[in-house]
C-alpha atoms as a PDB file:
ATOM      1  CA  UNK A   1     -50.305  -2.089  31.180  1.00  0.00           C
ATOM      2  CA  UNK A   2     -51.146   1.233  32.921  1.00  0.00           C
ATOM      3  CA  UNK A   3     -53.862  -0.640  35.100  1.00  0.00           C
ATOM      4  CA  UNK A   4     -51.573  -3.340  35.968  1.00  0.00           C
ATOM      5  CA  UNK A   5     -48.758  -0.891  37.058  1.00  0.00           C
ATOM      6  CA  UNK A   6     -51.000   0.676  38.924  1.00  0.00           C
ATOM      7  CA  UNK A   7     -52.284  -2.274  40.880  1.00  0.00           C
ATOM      8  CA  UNK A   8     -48.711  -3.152  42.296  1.00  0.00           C
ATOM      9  CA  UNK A   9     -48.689  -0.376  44.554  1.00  0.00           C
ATOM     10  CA  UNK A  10     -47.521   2.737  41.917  1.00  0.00           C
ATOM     11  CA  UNK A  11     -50.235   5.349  43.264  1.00  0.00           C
ATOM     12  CA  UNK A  12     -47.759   7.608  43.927  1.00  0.00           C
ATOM     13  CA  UNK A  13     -47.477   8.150  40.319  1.00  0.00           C
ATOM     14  CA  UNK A  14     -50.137   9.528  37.960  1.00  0.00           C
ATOM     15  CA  UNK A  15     -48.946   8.091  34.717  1.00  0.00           C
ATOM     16  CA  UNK A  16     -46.910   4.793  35.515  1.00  0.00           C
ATOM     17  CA  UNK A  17     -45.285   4.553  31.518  1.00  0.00           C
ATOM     18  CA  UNK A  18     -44.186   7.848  31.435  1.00  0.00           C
ATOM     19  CA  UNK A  19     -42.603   7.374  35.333  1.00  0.00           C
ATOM     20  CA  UNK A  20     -41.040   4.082  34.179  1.00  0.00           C
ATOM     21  CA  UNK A  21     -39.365   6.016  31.060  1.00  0.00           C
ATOM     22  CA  UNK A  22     -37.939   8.832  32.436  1.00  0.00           C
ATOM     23  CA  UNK A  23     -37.523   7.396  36.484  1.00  0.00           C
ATOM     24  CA  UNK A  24     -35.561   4.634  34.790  1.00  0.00           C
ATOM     25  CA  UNK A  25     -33.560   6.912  32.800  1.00  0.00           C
ATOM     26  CA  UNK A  26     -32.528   9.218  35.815  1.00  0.00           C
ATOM     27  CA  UNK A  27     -31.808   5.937  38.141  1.00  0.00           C
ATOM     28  CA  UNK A  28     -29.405   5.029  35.375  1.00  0.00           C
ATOM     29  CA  UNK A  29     -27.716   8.215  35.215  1.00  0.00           C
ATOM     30  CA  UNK A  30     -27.461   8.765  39.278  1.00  0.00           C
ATOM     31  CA  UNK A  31     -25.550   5.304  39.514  1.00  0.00           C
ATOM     32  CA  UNK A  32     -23.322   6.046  36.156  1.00  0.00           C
ATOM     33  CA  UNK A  33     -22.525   8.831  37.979  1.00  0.00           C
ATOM     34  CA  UNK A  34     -22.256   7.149  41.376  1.00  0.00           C
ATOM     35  CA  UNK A  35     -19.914   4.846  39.582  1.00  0.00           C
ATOM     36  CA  UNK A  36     -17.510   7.435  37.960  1.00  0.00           C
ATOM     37  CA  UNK A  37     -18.468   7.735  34.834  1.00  0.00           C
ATOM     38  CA  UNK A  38     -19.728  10.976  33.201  1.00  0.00           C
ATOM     39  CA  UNK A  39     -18.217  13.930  35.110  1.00  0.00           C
ATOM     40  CA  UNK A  40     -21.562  15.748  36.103  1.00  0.00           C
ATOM     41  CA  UNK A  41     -23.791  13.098  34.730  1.00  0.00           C
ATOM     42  CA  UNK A  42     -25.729  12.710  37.799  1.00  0.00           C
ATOM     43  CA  UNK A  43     -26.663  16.253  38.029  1.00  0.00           C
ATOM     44  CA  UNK A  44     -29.500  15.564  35.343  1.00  0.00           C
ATOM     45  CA  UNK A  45     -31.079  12.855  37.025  1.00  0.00           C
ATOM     46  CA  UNK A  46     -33.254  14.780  39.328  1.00  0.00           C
ATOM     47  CA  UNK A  47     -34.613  16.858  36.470  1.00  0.00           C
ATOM     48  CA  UNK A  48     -35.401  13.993  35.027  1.00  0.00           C
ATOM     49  CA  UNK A  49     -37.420  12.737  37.427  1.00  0.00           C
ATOM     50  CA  UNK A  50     -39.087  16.098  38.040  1.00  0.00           C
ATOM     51  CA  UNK A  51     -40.405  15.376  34.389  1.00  0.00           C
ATOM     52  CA  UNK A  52     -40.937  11.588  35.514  1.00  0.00           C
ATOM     53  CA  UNK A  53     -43.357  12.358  38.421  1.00  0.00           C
ATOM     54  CA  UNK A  54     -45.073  15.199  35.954  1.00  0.00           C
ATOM     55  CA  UNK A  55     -43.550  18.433  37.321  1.00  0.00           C
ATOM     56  CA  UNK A  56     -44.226  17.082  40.906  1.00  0.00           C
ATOM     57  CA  UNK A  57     -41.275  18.312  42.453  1.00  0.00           C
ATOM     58  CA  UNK A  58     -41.164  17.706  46.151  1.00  0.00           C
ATOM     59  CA  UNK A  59     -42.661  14.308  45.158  1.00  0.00           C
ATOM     60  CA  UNK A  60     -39.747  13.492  42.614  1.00  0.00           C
ATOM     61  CA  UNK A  61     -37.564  14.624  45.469  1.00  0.00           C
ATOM     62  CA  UNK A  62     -38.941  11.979  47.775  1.00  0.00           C
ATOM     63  CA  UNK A  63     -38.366   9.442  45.275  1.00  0.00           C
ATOM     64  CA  UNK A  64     -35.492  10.173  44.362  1.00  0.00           C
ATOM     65  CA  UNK A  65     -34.102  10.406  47.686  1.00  0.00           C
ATOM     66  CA  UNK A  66     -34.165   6.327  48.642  1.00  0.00           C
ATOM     67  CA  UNK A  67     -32.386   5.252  45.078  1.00  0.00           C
ATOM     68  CA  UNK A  68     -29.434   7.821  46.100  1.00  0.00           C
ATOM     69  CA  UNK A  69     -29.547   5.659  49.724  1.00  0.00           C
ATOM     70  CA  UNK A  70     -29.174   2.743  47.367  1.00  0.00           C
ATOM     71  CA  UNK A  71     -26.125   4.271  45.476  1.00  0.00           C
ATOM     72  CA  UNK A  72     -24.714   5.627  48.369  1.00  0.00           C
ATOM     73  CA  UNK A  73     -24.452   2.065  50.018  1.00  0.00           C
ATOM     74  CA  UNK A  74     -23.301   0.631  46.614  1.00  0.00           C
ATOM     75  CA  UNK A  75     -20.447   3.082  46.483  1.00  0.00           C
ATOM     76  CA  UNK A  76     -19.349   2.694  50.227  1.00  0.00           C
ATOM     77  CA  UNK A  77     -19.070  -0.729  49.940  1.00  0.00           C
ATOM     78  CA  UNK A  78     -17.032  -0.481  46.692  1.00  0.00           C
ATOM     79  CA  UNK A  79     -14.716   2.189  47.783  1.00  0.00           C
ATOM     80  CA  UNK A  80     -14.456   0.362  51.808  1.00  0.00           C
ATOM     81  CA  UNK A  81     -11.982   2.155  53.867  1.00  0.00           C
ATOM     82  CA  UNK A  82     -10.664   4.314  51.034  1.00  0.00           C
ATOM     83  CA  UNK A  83     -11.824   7.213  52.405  1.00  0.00           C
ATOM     84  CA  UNK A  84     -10.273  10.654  54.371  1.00  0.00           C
ATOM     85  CA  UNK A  85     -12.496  10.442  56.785  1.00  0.00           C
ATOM     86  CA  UNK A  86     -10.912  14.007  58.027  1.00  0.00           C
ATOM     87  CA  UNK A  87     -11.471  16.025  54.950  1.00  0.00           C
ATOM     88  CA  UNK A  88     -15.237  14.284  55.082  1.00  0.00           C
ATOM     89  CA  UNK A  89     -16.527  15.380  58.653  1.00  0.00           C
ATOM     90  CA  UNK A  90     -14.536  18.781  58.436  1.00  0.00           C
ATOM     91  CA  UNK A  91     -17.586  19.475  55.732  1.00  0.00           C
ATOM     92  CA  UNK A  92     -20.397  18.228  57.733  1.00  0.00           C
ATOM     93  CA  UNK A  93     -21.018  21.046  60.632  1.00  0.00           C
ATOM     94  CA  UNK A  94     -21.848  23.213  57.124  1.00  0.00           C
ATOM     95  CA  UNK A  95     -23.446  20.641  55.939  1.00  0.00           C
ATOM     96  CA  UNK A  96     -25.933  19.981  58.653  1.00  0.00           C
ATOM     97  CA  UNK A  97     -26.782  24.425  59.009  1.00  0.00           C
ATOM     98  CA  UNK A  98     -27.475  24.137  55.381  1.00  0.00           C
ATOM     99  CA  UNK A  99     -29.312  21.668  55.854  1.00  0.00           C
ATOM    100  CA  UNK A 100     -31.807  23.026  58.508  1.00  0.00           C
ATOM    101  CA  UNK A 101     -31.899  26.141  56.152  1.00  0.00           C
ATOM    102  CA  UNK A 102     -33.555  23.518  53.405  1.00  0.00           C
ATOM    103  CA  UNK A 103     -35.921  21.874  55.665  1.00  0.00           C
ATOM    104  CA  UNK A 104     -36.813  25.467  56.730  1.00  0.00           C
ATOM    105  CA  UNK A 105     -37.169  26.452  53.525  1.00  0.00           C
ATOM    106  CA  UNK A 106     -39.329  23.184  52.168  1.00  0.00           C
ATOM    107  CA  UNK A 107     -41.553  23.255  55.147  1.00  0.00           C
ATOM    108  CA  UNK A 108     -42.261  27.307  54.162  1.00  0.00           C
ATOM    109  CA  UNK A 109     -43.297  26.065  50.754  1.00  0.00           C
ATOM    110  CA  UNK A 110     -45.480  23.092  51.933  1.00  0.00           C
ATOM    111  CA  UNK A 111     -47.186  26.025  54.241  1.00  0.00           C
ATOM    112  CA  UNK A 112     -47.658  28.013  51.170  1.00  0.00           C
ATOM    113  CA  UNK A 113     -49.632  25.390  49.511  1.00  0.00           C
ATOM    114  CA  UNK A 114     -51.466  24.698  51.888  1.00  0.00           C
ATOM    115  CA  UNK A 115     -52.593  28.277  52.794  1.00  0.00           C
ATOM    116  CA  UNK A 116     -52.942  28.507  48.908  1.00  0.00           C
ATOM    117  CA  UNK A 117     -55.323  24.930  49.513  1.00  0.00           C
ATOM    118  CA  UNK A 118     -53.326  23.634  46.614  1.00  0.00           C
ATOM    119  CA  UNK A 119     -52.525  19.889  48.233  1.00  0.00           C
ATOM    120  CA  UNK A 120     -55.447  18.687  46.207  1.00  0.00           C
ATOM    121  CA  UNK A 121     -54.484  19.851  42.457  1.00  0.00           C
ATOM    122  CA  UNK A 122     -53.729  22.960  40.425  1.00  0.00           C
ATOM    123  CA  UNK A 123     -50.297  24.958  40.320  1.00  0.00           C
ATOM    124  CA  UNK A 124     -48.468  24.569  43.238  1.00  0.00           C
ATOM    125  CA  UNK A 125     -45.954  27.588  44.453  1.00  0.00           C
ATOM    126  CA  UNK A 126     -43.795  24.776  45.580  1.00  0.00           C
ATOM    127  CA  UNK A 127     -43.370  22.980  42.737  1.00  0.00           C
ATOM    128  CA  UNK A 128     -43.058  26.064  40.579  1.00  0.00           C
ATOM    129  CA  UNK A 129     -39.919  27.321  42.834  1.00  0.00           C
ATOM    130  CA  UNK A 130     -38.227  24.096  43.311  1.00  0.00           C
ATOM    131  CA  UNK A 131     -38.091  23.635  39.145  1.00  0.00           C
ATOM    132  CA  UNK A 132     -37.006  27.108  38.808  1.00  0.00           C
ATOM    133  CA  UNK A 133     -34.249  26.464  41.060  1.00  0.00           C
ATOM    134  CA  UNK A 134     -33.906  22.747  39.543  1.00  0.00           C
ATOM    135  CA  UNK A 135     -33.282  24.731  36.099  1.00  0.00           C
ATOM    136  CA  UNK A 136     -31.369  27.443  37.000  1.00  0.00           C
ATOM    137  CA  UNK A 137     -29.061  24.709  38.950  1.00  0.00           C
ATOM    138  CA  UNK A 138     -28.504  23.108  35.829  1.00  0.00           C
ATOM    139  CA  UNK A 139     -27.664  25.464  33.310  1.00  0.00           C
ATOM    140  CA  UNK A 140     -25.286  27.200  36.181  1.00  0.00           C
ATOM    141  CA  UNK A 141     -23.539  23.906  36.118  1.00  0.00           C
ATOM    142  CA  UNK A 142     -23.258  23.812  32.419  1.00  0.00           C
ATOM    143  CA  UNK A 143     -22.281  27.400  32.263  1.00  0.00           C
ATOM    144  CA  UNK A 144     -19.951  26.915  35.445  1.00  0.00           C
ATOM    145  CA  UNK A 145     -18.244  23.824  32.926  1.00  0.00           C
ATOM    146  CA  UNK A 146     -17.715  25.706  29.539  1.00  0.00           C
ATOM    147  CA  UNK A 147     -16.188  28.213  31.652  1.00  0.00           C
ATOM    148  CA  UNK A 148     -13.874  26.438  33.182  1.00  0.00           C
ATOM    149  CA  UNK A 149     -13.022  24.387  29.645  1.00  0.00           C
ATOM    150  CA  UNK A 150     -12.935  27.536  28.132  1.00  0.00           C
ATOM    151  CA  UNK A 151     -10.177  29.197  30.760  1.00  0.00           C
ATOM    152  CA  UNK A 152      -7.725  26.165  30.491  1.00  0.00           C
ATOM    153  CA  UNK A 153      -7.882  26.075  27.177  1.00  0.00           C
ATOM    154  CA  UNK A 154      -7.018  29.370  26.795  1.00  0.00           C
ATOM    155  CA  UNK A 155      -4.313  29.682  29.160  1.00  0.00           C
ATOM    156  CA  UNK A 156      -0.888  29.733  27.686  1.00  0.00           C
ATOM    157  CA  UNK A 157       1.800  27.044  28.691  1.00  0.00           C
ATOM    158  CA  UNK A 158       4.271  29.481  28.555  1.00  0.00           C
ATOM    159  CA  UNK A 159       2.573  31.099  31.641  1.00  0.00           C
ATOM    160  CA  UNK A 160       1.859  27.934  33.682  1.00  0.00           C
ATOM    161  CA  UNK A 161       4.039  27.401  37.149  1.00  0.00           C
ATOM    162  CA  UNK A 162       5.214  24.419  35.223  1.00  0.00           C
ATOM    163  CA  UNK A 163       6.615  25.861  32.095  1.00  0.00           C
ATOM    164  CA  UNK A 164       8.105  28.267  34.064  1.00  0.00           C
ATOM    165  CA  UNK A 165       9.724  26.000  36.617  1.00  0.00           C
ATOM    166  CA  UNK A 166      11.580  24.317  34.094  1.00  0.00           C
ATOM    167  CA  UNK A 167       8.980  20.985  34.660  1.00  0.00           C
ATOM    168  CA  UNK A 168       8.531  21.389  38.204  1.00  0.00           C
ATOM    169  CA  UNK A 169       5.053  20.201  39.099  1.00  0.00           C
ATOM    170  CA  UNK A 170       2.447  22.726  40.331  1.00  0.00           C
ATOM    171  CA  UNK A 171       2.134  22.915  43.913  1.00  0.00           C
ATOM    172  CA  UNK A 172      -0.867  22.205  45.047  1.00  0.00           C
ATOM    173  CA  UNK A 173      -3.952  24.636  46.317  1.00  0.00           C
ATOM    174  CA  UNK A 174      -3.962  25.238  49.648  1.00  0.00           C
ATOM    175  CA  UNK A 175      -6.490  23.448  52.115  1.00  0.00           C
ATOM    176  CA  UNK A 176      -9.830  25.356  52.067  1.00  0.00           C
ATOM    177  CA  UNK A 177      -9.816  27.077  56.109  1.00  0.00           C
ATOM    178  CA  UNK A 178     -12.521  27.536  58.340  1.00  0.00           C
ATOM    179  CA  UNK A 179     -14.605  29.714  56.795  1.00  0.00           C
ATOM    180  CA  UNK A 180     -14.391  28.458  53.285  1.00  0.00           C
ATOM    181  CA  UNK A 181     -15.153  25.047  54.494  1.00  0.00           C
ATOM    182  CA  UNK A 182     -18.009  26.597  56.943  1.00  0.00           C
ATOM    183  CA  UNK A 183     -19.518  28.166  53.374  1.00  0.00           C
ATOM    184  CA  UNK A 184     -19.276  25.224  50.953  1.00  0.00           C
ATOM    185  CA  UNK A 185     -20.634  23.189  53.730  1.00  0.00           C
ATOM    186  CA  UNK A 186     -23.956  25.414  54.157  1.00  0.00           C
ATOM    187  CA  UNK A 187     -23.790  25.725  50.234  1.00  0.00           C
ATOM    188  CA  UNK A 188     -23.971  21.534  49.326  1.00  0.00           C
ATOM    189  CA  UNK A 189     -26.623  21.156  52.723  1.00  0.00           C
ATOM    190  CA  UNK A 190     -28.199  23.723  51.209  1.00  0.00           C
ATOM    191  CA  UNK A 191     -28.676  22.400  47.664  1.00  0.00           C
ATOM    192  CA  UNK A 192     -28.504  18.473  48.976  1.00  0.00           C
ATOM    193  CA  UNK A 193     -31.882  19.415  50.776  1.00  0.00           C
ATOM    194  CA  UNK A 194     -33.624  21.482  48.075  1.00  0.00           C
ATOM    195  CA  UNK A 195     -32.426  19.623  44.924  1.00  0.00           C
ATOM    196  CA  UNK A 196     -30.167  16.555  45.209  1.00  0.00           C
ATOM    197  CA  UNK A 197     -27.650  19.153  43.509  1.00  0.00           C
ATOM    198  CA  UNK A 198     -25.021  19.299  46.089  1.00  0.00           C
ATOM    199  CA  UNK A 199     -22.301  17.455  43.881  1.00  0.00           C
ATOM    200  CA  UNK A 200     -20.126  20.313  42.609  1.00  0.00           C
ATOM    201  CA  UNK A 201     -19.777  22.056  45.346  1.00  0.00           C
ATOM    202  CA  UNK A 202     -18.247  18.931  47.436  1.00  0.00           C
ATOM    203  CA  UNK A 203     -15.793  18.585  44.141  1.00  0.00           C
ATOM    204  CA  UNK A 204     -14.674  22.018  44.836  1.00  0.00           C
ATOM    205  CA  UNK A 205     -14.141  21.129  48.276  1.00  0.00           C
ATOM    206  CA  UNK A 206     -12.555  17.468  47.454  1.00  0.00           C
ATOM    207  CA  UNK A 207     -10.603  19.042  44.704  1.00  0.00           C
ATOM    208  CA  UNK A 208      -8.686  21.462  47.034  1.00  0.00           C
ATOM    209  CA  UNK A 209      -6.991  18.263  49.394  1.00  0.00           C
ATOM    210  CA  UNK A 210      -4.778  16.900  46.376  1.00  0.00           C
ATOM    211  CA  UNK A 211      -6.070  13.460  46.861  1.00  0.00           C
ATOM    212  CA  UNK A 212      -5.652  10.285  44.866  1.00  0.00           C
ATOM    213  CA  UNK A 213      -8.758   9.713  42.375  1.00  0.00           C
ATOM    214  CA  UNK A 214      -9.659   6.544  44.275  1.00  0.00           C
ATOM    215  CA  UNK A 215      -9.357   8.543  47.746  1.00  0.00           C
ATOM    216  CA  UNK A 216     -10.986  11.291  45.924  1.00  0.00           C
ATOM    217  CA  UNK A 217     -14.073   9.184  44.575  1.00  0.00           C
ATOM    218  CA  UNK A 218     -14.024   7.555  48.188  1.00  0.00           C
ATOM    219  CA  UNK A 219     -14.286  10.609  50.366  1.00  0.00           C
ATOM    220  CA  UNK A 220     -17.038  12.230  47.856  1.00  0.00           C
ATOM    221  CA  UNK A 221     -19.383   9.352  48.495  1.00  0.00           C
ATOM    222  CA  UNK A 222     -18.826   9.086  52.374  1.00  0.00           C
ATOM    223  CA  UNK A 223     -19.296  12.508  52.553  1.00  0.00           C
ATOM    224  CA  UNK A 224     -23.151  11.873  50.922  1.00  0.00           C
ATOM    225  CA  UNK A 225     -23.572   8.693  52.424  1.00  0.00           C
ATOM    226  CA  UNK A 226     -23.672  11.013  55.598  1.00  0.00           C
ATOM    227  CA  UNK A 227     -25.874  13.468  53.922  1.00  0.00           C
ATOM    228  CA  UNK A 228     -28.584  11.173  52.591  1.00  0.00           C
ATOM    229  CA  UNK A 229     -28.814   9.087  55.545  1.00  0.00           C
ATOM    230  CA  UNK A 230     -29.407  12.475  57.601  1.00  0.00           C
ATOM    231  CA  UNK A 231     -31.841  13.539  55.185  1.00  0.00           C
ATOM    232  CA  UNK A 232     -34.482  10.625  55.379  1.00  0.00           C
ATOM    233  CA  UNK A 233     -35.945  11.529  58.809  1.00  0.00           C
ATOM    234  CA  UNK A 234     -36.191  15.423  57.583  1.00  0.00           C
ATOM    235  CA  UNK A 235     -38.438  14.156  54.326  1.00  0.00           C
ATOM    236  CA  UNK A 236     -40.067  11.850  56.607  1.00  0.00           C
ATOM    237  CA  UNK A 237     -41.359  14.955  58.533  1.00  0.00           C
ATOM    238  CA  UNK A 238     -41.909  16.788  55.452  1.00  0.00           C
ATOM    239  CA  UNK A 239     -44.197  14.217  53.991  1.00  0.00           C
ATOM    240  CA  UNK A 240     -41.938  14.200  50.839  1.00  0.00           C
ATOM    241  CA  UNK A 241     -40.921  10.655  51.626  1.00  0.00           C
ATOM    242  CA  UNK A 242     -43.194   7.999  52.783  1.00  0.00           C
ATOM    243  CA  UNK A 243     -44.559   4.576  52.243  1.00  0.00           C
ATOM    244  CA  UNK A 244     -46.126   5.269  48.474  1.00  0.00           C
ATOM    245  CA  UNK A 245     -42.815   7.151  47.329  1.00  0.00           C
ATOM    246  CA  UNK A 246     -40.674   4.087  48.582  1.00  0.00           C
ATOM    247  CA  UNK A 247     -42.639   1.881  46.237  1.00  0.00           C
ATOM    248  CA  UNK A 248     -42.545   3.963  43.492  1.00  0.00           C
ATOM    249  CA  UNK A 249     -38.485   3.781  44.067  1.00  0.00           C
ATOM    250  CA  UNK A 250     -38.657   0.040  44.182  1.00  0.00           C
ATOM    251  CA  UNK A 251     -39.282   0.108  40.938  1.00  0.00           C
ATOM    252  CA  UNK A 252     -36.670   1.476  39.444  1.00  0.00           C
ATOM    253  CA  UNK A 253     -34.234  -0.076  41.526  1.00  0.00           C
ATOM    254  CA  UNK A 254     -33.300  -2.618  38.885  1.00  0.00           C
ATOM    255  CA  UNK A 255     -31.747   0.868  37.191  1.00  0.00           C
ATOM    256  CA  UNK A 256     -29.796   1.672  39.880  1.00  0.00           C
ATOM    257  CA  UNK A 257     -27.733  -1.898  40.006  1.00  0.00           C
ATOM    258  CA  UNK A 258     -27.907  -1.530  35.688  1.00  0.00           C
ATOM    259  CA  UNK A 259     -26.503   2.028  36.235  1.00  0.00           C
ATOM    260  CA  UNK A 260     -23.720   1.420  38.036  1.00  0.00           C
ATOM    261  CA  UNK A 261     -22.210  -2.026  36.216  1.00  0.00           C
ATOM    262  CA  UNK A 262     -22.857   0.353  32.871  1.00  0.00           C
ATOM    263  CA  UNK A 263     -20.838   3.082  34.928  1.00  0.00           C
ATOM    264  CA  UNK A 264     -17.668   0.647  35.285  1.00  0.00           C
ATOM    265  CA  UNK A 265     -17.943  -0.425  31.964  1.00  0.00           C
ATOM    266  CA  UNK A 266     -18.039   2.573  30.035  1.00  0.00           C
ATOM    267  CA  UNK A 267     -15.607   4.330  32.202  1.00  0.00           C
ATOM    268  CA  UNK A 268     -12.766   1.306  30.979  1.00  0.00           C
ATOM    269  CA  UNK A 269     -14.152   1.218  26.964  1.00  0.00           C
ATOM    270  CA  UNK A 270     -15.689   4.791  26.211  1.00  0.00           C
ATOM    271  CA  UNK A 271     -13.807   8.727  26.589  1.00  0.00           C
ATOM    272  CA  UNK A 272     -15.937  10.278  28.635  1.00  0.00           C
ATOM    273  CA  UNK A 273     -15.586  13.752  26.742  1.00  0.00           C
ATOM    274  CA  UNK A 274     -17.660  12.365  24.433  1.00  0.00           C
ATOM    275  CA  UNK A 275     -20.777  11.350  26.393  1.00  0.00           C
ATOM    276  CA  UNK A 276     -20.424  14.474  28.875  1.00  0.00           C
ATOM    277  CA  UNK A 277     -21.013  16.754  25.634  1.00  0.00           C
ATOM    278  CA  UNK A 278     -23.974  14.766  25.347  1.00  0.00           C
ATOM    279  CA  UNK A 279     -25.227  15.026  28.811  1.00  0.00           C
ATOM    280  CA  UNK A 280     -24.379  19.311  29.211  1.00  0.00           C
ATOM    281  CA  UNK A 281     -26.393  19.484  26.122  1.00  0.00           C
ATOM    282  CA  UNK A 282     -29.936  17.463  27.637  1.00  0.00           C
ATOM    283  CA  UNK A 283     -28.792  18.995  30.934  1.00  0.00           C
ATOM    284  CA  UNK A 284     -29.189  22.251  28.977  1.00  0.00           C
ATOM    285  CA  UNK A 285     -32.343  21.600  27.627  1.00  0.00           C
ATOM    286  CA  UNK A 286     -33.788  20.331  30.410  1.00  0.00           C
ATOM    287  CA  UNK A 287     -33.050  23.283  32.075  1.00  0.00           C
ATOM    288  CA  UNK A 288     -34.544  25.490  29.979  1.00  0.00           C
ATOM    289  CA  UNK A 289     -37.756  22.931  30.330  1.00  0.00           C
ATOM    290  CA  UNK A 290     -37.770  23.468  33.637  1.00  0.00           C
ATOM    291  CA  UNK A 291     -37.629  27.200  34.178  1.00  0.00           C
ATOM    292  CA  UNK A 292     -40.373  27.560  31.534  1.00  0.00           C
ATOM    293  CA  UNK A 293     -42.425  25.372  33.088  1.00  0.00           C
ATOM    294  CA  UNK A 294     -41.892  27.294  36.493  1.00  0.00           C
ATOM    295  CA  UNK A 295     -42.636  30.898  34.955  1.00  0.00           C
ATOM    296  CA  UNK A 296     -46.182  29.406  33.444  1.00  0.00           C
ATOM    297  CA  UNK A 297     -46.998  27.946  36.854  1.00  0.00           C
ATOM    298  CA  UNK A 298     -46.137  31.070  38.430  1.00  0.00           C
ATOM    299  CA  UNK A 299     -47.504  33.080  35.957  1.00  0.00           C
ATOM    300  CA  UNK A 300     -51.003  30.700  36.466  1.00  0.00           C
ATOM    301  CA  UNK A 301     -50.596  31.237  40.224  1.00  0.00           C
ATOM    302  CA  UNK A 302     -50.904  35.285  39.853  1.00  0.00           C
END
């Protein structure tokens, strides 16, 4: 099976079962996600495919980068002319600086392995930093979510602007300004270029205009529609993304399209406070996985 995978144009990968379990897993997730199902679902695709592409980083990255094209496409065309176009491009100057500070930061680490002569095998510094970050990503989001469960949850009605107001809703947050959209910008280019892990921050950002949930779901994937496509030419030039990476996604586009009809479905027949339990916990795992497996390659680098 391996030798026959491996004929049809999968040399990106070194172990084509292993790729097809876990890639097809995280292409699932990504469009759930995509679809809006799962809250923070598609934060543990990446890791997954980290694990997919055997710790490879920068070459999950570049996989992983085409089947979010796909989604991104899939969710523009569902959510057509939905979007605040406004709230969108007031995020994108940040977005592109933080951007630049992630190619910056990727090319560095390709240097680094190559002064290291590490393109042919062994530990790579690259590799080893982008998991750690990958990891420490993750559990930040799971810790950022219990948190915020946690503080609601605790918070008394009695003290709420609408207990107090005699049912009067809660006026809503005021519009980030300049500066705080200048920072989240920077913060999802930032995390967009390093780790596909830009999606909380734009909900903070979303979250602050008061906008409708299809609005809201619209904007969100306009907003990365822009991102991704800006974000091809920079892994072009990074060599993260190129001819054998594209045909390593091919395959698991059949996820994608799986992912996001699964997505709609479960999102009208299933709570989704059950399944997003489930997907914190592997996120925390995986996590964990991941910044272990950075400190031994670090540890072998020394």
């Amino acid at each position: 099976m391996s030798d026959l995978m491996l004929s049809l144009n999968m040399t990106a990968v070194d172990e084509p079962v292993r790729y097809l379990v876990f890639g097809t897993a995280a292409a699932l997730l990504v469009s759930m996600g995509k679809a809006g199902f799962g809250g923070g679902v598609g934060l543990l695709s990446y890791p997954l495919m980290i694990m997919a592409c055997g710790d490879q980083t920068r070459k999950a990255a570049g996989i992983m980068l085409p089947l979010l094209v796909l989604c991104d496409y899939v969710s523009v065309l569902a959510w057509w002319r939905r979007w605040h176009i406004p709230a969108a491009m007031r995020l994108v100057p940040g977005m592109l600086a933080g951007l630049v500070v992630g190619f910056a930061a990727l090319a560095a680490m390709g240097r680094l392995d190559e002064l290291r002569g590490l393109r042919g095998g062994g530990p790579s510094p690259a590799d080893a930093a982008l998991m750690l970050l990958v990891g420490l990503i993750a559990l930040g989001f799971v810790a950022l979510q219990l948190s915020r469960r946690r503080t609601s949850g605790a918070t008394p009605a009695a003290s709420s602007p609408v207990a107090a107001d005699d049912g009067a809703p809660e006026p809503p947050a005021p519009r980030p300004g300049f500066w705080e959209t200048a920072t989240l910008g920077t913060a999802a280019g930032v995390t967009t270029m390093l780790a596909h892990a830009a999606g909380p921050i734009a909900t903070i950002y979303m979250l602050r205009h008061d906008m409708p949930k299809d609005r809201f779901a619209a904007t969100t994937s306009f907003f990365f529609w822009i991102a991704n496509q800006i974000k091809i030419p920079l892994y072009v030039a990074l060599g993260m993304m190129n001819r054998e990476t594209l045909a390593a996604a091919v395959w698991l586009a059949p996820g994608i399209v799986a992912g996001s009809l699964l997505g709609v479905a479960l999102n009208r027949r299933l709570r989704q406070t059950h399944f997003t339990g489930v997907v914190y916990a592997l996120l925390s795992v995986v996590g964990v996985h991941l910044i272990v497996k950075s400190i031994m390659a670090f540890r072998g680098l020394a």
